[in-house]
Protein backbone atom coordinates (compact mmCIF):
# COMPACT_ATOMS: atom_id res chain seq x y z
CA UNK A 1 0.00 0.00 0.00
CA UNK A 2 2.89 2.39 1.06
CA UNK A 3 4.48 1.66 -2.25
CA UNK A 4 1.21 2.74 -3.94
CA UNK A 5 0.89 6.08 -2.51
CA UNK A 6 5.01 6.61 -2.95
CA UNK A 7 3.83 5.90 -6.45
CA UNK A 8 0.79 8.08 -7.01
CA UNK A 9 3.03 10.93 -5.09
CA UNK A 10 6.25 10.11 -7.65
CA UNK A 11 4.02 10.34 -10.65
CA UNK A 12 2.26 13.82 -9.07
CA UNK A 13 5.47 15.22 -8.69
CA UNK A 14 6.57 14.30 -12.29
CA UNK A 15 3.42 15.72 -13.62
CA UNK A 16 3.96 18.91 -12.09
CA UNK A 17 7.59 19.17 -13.43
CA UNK A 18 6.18 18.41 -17.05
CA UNK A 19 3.73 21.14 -16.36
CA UNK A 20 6.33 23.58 -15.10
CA UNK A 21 8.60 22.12 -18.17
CA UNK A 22 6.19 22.85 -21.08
CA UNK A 23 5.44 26.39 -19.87
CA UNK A 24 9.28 26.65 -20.09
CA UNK A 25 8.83 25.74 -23.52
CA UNK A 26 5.80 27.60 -24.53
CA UNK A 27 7.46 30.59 -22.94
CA UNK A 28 10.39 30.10 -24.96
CA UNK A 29 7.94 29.75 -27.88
CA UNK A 30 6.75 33.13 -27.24
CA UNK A 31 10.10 34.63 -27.15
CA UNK A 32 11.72 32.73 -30.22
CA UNK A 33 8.38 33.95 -32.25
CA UNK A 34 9.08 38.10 -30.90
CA UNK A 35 12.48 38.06 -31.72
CA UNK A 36 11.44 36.98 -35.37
CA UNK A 37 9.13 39.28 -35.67
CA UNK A 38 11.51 42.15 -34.51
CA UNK A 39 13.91 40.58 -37.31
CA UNK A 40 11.63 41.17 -39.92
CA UNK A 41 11.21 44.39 -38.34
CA UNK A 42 14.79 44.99 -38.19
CA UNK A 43 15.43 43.74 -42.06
CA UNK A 44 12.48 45.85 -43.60
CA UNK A 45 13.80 49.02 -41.91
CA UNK A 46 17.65 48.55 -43.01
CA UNK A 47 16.09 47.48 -46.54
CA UNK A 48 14.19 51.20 -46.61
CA UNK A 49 17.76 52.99 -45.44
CA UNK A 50 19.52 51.24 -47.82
CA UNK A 51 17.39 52.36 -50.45
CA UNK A 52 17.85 55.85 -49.22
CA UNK A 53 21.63 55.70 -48.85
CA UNK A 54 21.13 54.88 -52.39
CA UNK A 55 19.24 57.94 -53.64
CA UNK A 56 21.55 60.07 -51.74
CA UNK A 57 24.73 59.06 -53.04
CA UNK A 58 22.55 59.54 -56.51
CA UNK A 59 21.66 63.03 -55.72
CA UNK A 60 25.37 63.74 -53.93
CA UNK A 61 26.56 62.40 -57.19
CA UNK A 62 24.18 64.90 -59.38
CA UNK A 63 25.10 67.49 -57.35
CA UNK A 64 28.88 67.27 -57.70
CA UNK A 65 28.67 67.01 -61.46
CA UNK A 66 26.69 70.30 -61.27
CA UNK A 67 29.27 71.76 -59.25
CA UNK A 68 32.06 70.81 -61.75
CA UNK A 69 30.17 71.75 -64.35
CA UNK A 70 29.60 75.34 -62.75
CA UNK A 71 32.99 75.53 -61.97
CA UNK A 72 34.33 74.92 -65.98
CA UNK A 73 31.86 76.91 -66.86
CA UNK A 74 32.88 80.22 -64.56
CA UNK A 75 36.67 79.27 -65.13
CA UNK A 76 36.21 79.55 -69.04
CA UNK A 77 34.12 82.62 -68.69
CA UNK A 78 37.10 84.40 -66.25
CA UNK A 79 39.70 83.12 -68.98
């Protein structure tokens, strides 16, 4: 009989544990599927400033051609 209830209270205790374990995991679940979610997050954004740094070093581009150009042109017009 005392092996029984040594039993029953083994088995309690090891449900509790596998309770406690799989809101370990679920928890861990939660986290793994935030962090993804802040990756995607993360990607978009450097995708949009990488498109930016793009367009600027177009337009700084532009910009310094223009300034050459001025340049020629106000050094042939003082010569």
């Amino acid at each position: 009989m005392n092996q029984v209830k040594e039993y029953r209270k083994l088995m309690e205790e090891l449900e509790e544990k596998l309770k406690a374990k799989d809101l370990d995991v679920q928890t861990l679940q939660d986290k793994v599927r935030y962090l993804e979610r802040e990756k995607h997050h993360f990607e978009d954004a450097a995708l949009r400033y990488k498109e930016e740094l793009k367009k600027l070093a177009k337009e700084q581009f532009e910009m310094k051609k223009a300034v050459q150009t001025t340049v020629k042109e106000l050094a042939a017009f003082i010569i």
